[in-house]
Protein backbone atom coordinates (compact mmCIF):
# COMPACT_ATOMS: atom_id res chain seq x y z
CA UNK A 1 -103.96 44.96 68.67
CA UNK A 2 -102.75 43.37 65.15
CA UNK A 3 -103.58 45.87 62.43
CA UNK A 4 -105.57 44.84 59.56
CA UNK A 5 -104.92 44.77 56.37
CA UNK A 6 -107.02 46.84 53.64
CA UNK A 7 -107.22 46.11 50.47
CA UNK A 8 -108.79 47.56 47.55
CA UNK A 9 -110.14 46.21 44.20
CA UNK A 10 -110.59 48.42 41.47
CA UNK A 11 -112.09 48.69 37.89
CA UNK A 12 -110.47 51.46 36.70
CA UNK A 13 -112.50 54.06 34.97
CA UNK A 14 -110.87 55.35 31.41
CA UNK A 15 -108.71 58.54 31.24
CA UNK A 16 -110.12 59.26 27.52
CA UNK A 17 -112.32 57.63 25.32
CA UNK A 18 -115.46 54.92 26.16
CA UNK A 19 -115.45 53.06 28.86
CA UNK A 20 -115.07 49.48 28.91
CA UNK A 21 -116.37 46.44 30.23
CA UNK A 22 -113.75 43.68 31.12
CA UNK A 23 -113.75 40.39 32.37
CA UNK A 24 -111.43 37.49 31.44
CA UNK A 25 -111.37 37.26 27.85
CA UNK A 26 -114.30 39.66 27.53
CA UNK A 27 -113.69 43.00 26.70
CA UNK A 28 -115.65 45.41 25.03
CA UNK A 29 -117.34 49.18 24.83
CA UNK A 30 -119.24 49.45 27.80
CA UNK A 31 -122.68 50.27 26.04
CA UNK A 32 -122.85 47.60 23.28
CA UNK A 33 -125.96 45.82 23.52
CA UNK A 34 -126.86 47.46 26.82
CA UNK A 35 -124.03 45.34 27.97
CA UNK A 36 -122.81 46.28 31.73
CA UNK A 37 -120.61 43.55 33.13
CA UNK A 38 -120.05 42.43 36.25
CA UNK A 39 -116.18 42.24 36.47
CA UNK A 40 -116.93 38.63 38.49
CA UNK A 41 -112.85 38.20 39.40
CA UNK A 42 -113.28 41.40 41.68
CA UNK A 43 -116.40 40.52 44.40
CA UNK A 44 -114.66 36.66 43.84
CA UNK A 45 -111.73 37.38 44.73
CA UNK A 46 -113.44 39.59 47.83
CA UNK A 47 -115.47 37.05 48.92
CA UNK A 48 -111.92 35.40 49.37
CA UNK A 49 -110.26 37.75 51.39
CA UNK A 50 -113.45 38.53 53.76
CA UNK A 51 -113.12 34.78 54.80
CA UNK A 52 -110.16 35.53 55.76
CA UNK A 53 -110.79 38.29 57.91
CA UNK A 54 -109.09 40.99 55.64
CA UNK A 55 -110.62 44.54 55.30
CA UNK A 56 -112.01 44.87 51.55
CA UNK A 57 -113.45 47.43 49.65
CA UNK A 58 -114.82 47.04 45.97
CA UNK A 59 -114.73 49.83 43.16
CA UNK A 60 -115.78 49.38 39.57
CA UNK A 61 -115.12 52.77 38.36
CA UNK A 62 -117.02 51.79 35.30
CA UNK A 63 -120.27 51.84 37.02
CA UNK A 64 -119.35 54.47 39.45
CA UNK A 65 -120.17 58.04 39.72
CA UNK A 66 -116.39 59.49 39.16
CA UNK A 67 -114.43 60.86 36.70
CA UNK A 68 -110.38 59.76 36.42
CA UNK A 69 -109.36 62.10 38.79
CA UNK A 70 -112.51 61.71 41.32
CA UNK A 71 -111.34 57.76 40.93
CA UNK A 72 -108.02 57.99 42.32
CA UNK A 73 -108.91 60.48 44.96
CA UNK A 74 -111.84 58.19 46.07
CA UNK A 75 -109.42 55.15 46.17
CA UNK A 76 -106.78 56.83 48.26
CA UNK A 77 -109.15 57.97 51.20
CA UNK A 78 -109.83 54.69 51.47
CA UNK A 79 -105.98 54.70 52.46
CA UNK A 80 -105.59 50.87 51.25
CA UNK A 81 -102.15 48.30 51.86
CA UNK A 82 -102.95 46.27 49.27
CA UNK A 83 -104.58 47.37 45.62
CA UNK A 84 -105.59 44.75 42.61
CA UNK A 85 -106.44 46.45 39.46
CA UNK A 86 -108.13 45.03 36.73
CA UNK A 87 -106.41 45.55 33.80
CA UNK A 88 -107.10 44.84 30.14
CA UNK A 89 -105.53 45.12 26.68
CA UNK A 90 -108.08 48.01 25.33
CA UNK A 91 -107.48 49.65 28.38
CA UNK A 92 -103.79 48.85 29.24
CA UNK A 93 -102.70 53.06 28.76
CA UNK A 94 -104.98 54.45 30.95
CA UNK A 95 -104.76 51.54 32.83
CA UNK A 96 -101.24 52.36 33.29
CA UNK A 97 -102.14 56.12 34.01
CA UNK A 98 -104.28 54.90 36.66
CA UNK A 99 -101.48 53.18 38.58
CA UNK A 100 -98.65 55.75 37.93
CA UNK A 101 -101.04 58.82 39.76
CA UNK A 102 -102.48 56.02 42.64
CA UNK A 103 -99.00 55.57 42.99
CA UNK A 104 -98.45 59.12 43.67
CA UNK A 105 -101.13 59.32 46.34
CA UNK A 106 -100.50 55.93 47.93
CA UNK A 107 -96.39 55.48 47.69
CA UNK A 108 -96.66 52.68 50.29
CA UNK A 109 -99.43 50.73 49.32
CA UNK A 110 -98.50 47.38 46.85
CA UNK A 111 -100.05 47.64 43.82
CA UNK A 112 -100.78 44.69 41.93
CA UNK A 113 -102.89 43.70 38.94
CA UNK A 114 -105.09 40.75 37.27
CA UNK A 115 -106.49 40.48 34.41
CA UNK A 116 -105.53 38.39 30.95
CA UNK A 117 -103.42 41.03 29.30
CA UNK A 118 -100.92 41.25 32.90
CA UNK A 119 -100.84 37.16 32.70
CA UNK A 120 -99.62 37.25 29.31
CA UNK A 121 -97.24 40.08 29.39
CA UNK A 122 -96.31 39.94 33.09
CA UNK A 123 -92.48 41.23 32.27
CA UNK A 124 -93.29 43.97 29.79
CA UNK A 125 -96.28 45.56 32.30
CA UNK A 126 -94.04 45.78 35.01
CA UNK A 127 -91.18 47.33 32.87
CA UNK A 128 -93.88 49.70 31.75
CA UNK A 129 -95.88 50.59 35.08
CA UNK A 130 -95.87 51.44 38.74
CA UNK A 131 -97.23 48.33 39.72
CA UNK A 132 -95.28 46.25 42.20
CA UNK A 133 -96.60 42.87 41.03
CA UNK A 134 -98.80 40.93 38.58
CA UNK A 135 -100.75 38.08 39.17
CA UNK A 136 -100.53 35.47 36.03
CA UNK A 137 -104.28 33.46 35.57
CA UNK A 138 -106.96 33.08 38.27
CA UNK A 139 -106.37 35.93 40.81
CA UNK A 140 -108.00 34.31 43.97
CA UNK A 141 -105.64 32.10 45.59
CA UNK A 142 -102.75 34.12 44.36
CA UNK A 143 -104.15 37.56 45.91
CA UNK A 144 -104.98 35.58 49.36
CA UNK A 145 -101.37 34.17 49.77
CA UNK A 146 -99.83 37.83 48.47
CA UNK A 147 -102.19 39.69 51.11
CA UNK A 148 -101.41 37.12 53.58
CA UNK A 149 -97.49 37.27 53.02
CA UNK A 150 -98.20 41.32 52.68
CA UNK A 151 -99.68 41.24 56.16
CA UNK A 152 -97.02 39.18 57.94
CA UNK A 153 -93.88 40.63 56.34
CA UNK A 154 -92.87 37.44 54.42
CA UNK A 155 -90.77 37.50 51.18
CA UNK A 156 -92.94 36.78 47.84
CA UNK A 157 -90.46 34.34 46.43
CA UNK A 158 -93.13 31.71 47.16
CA UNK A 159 -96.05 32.72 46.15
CA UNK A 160 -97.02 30.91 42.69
CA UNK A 161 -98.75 32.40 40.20
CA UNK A 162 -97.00 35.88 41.17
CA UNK A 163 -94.84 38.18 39.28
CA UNK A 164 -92.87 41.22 40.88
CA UNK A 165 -90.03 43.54 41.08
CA UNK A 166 -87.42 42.83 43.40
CA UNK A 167 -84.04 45.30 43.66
CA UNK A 168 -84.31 46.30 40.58
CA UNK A 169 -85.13 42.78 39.17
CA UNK A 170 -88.40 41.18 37.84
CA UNK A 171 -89.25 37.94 38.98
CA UNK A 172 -91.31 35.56 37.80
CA UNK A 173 -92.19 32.32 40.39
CA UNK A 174 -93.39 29.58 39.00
CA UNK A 175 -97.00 28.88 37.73
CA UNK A 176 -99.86 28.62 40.11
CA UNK A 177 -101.67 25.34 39.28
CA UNK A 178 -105.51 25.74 38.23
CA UNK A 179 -107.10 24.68 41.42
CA UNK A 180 -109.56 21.70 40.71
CA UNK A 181 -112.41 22.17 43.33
CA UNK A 182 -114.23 25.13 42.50
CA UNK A 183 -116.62 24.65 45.53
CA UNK A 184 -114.03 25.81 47.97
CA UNK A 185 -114.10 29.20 47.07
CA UNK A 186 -116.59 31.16 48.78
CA UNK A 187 -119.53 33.61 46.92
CA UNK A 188 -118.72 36.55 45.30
CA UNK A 189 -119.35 39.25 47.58
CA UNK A 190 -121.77 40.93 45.32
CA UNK A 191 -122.85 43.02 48.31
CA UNK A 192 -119.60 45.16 47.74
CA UNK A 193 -121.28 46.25 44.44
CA UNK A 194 -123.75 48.37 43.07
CA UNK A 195 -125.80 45.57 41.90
CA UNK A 196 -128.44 47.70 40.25
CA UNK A 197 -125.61 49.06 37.69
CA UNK A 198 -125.16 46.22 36.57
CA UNK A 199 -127.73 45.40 33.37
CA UNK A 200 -128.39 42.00 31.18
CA UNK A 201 -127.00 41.71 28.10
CA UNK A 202 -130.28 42.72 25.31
CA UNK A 203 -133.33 42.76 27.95
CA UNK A 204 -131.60 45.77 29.96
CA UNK A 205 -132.23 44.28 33.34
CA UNK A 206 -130.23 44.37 36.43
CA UNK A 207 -128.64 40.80 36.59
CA UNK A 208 -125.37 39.27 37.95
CA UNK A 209 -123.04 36.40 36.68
CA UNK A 210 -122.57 33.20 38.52
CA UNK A 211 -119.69 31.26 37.75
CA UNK A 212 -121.12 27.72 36.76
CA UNK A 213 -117.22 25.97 35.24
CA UNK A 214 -113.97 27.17 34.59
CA UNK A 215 -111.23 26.06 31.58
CA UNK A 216 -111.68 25.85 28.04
CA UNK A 217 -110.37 22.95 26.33
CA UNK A 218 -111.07 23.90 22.61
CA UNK A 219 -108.40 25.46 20.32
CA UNK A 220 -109.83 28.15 18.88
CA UNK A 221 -106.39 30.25 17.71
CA UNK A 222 -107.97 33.61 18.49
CA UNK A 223 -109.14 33.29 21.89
CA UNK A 224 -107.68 34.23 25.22
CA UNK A 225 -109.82 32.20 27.36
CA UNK A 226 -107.21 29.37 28.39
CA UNK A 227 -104.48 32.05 29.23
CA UNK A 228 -106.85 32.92 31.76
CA UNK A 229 -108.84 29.76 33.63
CA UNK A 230 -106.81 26.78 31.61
CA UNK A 231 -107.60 24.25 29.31
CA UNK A 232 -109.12 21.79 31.60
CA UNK A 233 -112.49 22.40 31.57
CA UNK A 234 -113.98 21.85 36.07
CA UNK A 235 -117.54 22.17 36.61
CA UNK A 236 -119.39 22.91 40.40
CA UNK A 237 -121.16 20.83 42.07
CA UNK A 238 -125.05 21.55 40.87
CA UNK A 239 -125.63 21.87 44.81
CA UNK A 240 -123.64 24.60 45.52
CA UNK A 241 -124.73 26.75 42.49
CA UNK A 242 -128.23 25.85 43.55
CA UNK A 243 -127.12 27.32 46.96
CA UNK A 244 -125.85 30.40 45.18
CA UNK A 245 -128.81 31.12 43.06
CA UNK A 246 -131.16 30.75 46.14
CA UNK A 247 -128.70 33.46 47.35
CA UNK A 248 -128.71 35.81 44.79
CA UNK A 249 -132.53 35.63 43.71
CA UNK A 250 -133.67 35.60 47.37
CA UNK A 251 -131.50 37.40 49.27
CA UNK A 252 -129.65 39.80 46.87
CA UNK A 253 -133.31 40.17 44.86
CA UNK A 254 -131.47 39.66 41.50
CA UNK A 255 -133.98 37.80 39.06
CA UNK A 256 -131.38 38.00 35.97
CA UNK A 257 -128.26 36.00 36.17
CA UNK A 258 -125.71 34.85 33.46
CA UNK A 259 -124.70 31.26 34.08
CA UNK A 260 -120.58 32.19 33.44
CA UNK A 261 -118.38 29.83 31.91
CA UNK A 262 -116.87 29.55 28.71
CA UNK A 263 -119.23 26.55 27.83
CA UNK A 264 -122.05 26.31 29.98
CA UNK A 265 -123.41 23.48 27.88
CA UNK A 266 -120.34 21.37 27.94
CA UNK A 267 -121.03 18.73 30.71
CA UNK A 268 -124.89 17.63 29.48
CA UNK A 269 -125.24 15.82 32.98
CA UNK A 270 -125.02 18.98 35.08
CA UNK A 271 -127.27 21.06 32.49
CA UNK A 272 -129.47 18.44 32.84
CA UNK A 273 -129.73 18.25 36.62
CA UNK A 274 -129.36 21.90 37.17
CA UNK A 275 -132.22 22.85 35.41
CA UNK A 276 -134.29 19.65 37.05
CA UNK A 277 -133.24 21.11 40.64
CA UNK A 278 -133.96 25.09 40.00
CA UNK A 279 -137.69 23.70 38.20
CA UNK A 280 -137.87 21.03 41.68
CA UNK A 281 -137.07 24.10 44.10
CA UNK A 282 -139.63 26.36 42.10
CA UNK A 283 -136.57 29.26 41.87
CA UNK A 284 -137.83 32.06 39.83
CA UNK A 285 -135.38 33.85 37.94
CA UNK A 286 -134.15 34.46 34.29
CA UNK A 287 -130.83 33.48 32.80
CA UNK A 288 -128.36 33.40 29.84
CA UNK A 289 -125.50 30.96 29.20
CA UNK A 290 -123.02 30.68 26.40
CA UNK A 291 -122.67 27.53 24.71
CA UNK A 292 -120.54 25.86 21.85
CA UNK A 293 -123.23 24.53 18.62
CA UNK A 294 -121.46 21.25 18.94
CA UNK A 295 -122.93 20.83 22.58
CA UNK A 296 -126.46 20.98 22.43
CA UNK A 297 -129.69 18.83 21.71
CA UNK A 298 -133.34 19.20 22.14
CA UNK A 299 -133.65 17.69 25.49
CA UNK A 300 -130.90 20.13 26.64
CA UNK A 301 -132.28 23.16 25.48
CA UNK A 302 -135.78 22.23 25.87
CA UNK A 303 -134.92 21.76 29.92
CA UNK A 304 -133.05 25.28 29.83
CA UNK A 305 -136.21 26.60 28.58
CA UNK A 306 -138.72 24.89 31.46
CA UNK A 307 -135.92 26.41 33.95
CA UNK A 308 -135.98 29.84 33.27
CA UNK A 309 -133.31 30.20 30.14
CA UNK A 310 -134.06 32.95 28.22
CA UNK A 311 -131.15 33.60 25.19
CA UNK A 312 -127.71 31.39 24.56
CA UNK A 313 -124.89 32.91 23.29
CA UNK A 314 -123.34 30.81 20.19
CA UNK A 315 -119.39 31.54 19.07
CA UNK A 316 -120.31 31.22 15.11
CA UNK A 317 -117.58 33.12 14.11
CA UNK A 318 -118.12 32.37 10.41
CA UNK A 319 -120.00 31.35 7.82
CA UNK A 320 -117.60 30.01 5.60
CA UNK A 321 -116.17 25.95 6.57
CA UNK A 322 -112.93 26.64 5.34
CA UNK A 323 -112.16 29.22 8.07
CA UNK A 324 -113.51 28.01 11.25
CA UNK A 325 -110.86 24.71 10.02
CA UNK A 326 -107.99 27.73 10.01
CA UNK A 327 -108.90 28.48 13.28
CA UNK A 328 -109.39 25.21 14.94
CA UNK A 329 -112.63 25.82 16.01
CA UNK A 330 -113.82 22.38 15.59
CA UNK A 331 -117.40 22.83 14.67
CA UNK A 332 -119.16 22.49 11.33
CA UNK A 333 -121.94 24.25 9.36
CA UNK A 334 -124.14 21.87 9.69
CA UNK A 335 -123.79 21.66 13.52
CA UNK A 336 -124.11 25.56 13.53
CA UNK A 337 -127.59 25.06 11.69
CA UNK A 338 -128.49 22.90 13.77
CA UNK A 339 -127.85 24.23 16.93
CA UNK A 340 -129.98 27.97 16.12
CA UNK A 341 -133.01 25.37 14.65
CA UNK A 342 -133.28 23.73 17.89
CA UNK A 343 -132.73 27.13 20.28
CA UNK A 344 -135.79 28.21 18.30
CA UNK A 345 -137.39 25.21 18.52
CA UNK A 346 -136.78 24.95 22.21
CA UNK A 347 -138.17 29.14 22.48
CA UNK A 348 -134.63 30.89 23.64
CA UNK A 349 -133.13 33.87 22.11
CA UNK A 350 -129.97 33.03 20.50
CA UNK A 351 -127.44 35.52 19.57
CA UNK A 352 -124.55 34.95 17.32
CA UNK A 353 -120.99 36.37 17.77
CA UNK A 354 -119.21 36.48 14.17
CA UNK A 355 -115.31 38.05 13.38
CA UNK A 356 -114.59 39.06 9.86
CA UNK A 357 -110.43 39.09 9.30
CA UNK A 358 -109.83 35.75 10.44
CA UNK A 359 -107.38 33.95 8.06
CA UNK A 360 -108.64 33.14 4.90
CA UNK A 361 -110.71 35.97 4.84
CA UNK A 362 -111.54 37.11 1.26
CA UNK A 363 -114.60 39.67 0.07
CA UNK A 364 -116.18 36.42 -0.89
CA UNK A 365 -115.85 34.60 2.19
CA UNK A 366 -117.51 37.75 4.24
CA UNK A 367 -120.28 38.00 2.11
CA UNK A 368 -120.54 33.92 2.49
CA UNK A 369 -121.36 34.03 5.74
CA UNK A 370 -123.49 37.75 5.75
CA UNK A 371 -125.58 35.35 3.79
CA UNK A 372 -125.30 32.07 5.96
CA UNK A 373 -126.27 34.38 9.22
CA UNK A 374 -129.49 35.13 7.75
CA UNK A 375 -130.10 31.55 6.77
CA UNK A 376 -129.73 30.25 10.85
CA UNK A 377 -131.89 33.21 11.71
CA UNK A 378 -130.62 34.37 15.00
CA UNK A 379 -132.50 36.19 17.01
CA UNK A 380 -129.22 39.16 17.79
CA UNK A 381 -125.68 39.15 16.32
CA UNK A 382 -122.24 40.90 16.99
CA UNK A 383 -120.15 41.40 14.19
CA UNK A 384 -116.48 41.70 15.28
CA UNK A 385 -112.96 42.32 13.34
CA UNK A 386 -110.32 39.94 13.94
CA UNK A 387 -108.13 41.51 17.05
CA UNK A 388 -104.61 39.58 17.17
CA UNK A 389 -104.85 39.24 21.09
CA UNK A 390 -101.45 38.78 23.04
CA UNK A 391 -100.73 35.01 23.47
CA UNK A 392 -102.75 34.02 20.79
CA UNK A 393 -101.76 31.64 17.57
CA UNK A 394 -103.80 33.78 15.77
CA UNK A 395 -101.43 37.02 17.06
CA UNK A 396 -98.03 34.70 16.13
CA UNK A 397 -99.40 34.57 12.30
CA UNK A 398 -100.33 38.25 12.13
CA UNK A 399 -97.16 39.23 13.70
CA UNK A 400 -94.98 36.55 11.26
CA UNK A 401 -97.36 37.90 7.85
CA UNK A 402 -97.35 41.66 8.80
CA UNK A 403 -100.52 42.07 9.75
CA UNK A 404 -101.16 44.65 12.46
CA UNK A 405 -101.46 48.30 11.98
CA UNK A 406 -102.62 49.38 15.56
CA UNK A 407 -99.53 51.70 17.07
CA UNK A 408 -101.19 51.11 20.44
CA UNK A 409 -102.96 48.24 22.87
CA UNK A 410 -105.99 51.08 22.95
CA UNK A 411 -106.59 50.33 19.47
CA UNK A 412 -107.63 46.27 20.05
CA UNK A 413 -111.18 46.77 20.03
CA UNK A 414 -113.19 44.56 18.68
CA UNK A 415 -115.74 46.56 16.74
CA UNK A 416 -112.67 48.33 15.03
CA UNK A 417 -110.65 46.95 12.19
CA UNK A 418 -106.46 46.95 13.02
CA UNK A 419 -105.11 43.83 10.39
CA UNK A 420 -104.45 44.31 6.88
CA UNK A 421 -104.66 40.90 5.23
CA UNK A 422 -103.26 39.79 1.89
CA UNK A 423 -106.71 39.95 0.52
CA UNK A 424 -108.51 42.86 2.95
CA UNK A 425 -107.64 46.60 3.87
CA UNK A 426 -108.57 47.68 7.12
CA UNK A 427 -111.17 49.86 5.38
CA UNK A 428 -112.47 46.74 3.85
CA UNK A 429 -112.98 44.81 7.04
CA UNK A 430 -114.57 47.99 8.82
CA UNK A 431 -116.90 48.60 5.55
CA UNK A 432 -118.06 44.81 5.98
CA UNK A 433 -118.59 44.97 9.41
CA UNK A 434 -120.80 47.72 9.54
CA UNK A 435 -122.78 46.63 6.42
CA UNK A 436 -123.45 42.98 8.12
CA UNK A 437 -124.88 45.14 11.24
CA UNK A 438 -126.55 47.63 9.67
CA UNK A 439 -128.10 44.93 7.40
CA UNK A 440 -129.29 42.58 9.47
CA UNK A 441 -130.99 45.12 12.35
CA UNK A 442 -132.49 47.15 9.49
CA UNK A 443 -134.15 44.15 8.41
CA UNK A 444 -138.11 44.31 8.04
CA UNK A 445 -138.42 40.72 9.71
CA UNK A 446 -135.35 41.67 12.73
CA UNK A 447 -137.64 44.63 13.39
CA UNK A 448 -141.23 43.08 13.38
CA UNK A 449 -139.75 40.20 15.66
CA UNK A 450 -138.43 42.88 17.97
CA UNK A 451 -142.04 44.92 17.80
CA UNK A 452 -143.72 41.69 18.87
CA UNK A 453 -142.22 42.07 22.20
CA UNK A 454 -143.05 45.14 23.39
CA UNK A 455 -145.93 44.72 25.44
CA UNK A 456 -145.87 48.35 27.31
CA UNK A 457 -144.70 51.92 26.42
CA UNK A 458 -141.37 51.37 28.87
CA UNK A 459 -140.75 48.52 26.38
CA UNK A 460 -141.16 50.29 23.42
CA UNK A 461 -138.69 52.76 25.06
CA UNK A 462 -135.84 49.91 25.87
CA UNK A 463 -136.39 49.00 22.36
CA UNK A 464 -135.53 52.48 21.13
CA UNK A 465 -132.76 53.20 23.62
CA UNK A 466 -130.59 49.91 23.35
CA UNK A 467 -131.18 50.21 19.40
CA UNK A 468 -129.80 53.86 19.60
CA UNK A 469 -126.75 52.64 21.82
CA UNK A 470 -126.14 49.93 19.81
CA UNK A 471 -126.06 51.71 16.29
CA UNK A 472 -124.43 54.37 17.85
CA UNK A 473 -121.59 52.61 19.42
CA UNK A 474 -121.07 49.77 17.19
CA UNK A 475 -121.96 52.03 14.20
């Protein structure tokens, strides 16, 4: 009888320090905004390899019960061929800790990671590490054809997308093309996870992403998006994320979902229709998208509403006009107004995500757009320092000006200030950050908004603990 191959896919948990939610280009402190993610490349990429009649096993050791040692014990009993690791730049040390002791245990198995820090560095990881391979961009098709070569004792010369050590060598094959039709992956195999670990961003629910598009074509020069899914922006078909909705409210009995993509708003005609067939089908759920300012109208939003939308997330980034130019993020102040006006018009939370440090930056500038955040009025913000990300244009100009004072990768996080500019200290850009927070959540009118909503004694104590996490960790 032909043996079958196991394979494992891990979040792995942190050897010291917080631990950290990671997906893509998002990663952050776990607890921030009683954020828990669900790393959405993992049960994908599962879903994947259960078509194809593979054994697979699921651990995100950020939601599980077991400390760094308990972690790679755990793992090993499961006695797997085949291991893909999530790795990310905050966590790329322990991450490499992680492999180096499963390594140990399981001297046989192939170890292999994903993630956007391996795709950008493939070389340098696997000088550094244990691992046998790194896959560069969208893991799926890349882990199928490496546990299908794995499994029939093929050579991994041809497997694009892949990296790997090879007598002594490391080879990179050439790039996996981003594959255009989304629909023929299967669903995420959300039934290898603890689903109710998993809680929505600010309304502490259980909840779940679904992956709506995938590709970024904007330029911002900070962002690590396009490293990951590509440039060219490829939307599902609105039938088969109605399928997968129907799915997860009905049969997984999640009623909170993120719609994931970089721009959910980008394509107004599947918004549009989306929102027509979930309010047609009578599905019953809540959800959260991000969106750029430059994409919406009233009609949009107003139909997001009707369908169960309950916040959008808006990349502001700053205040100040001048910047967002120096970063090529191709919006404009008056398009940012705009945008929060008509999400409160419309009756959706909108939160803001704004990075001090980005070039240009001056005392001035900060306090510009402390001052232009209050004026749009959103209804939650993150504050962020500038992090010069690997593969970024913005990481070329900090590198080429001097920048950077992090030693270490597990300084790049983004609540913690690592760039000396020409015109800000470190302590400068940490002071501003935590003065923006601290100002705007200590406001009399954030507060009274947020006292409006509590409409029982467990809300009142959600308010209190995610306020507490929040100050505490973002502090």
């Amino acid at each position: 009888m032909e043996k079958i191959l196991k394979i494992l896919l891990i979040n792995p948990p942190p050897l010291n320090g917080p631990k950290v939610i990671r997906e893509g280009r998002c990663e952050q402190r776990l607890s921030s905004f009683q954020y828990v993610m669900v790393p959405i490349s993992l049960p994908m990429t599962a879903g994947l390899l259960l078509q194809n009649n593979f054994e697979v096993k699921i651990y995100d050791f950020m939601v599980e019960d077991f400390d760094f040692s308990g972690a790679i014990s755990a793992s090993a009993r499961f006695k797997p061929d085949l291991v893909i690791i999530n790795f990310s730049t905050l966590t790329y040390k322990s991450d490499a800790e992680f492999v180096m002791r499963l390594k140990k245990k399981l001297p046989n198995a192939h170890l292999v990671a994903i993630g956007v820090h391996v795709t950008t560095l493939p070389k340098k990881v696997l000088r550094e590490t244990r691992l046998d391979s790194v896959v560069r961009g969208e893991p799926e098709i890349t882990v199928l054809k490496l546990a299908t070569a794995l499994k029939n004792k093929k050579l991994l010369d041809n497997i694009r997308g892949l990296s790997y050590k090879k007598d002594g060598q490391i080879i990179n094959n050439p790039a996996r093309p981003h594959f255009k039709d989304l629909d023929s992956l299967p669903f995420a195999a959300r039934h290898l996870l603890k689903n109710d670990r998993y809680f929505m961003p600010v309304y502490n629910r259980p909840y779940t992403l679904l992956i709506t598009a995938r590709g970024c074509p904007n330029k911002c020069t900070f962002c690590t998006a396009k490293q990951y899914y590509g440039n060219k922006f490829r939307v599902r078909r609105v039938e088969k994320v109605i399928e997968e909705i129907e799915q997860i409210v009905n049969h997984d009995q999640i009623k909170d979902i993120t719609m994931w993509a970089d721009t959910f708003t980008f394509d107004k005609k599947f918004v549009l229709e989306l929102c027509q067939q979930i309010i047609d089908k009578k599905i019953k759920f809540n959800w959260m998208c991000n969106a750029r300012v430059n994409t919406v109208d009233l009609e949009m939003l107003k139909a997001m509403k009707k369908a169960g939308c309950m916040g959008v997330a808006y990349g502001v980034e700053s205040g100040v006009q001048k910047i967002l130019n120096n970063v090529k993020k191709g919006t404009t102040l008056k398009q940012i107004e705009r945008a929060f006006k008509l999400t409160r018009k419309a009756n959706i939370d909108s939160l803001a995500h704004v990075i001090f440090g980005l070039p240009g930056e001056t005392k001035k500038t900060i306090n510009q757009t402390i001052k232009f955040i209050r004026k749009i009025d959103p209804d939650y913000v993150q504050f962020y320092c500038a992090i010069p990300f690997p593969g970024t244009e913005f990481r070329k100009l900090a590198v080429k000006r001097g920048w950077i004072k992090a030693s270490d990768w597990n300084q790049y996080e983004l609540n913690r200030a690592i760039i000396n500019t020409s015109e800000l200290s470190q302590k400068d850009l940490a002071k501003a950050r935590k003065k923006a927070m601290v100002g705007f959540y200590l406001r009399k009118k954030f507060i009274s908004r947020q006292l409006k909503k509590v409409k029982s004694f467990r809300d009142l104590l959600n308010l209190i603990q995610k306020g507490s996490s929040f100050l505490i960790n973002w502090g």
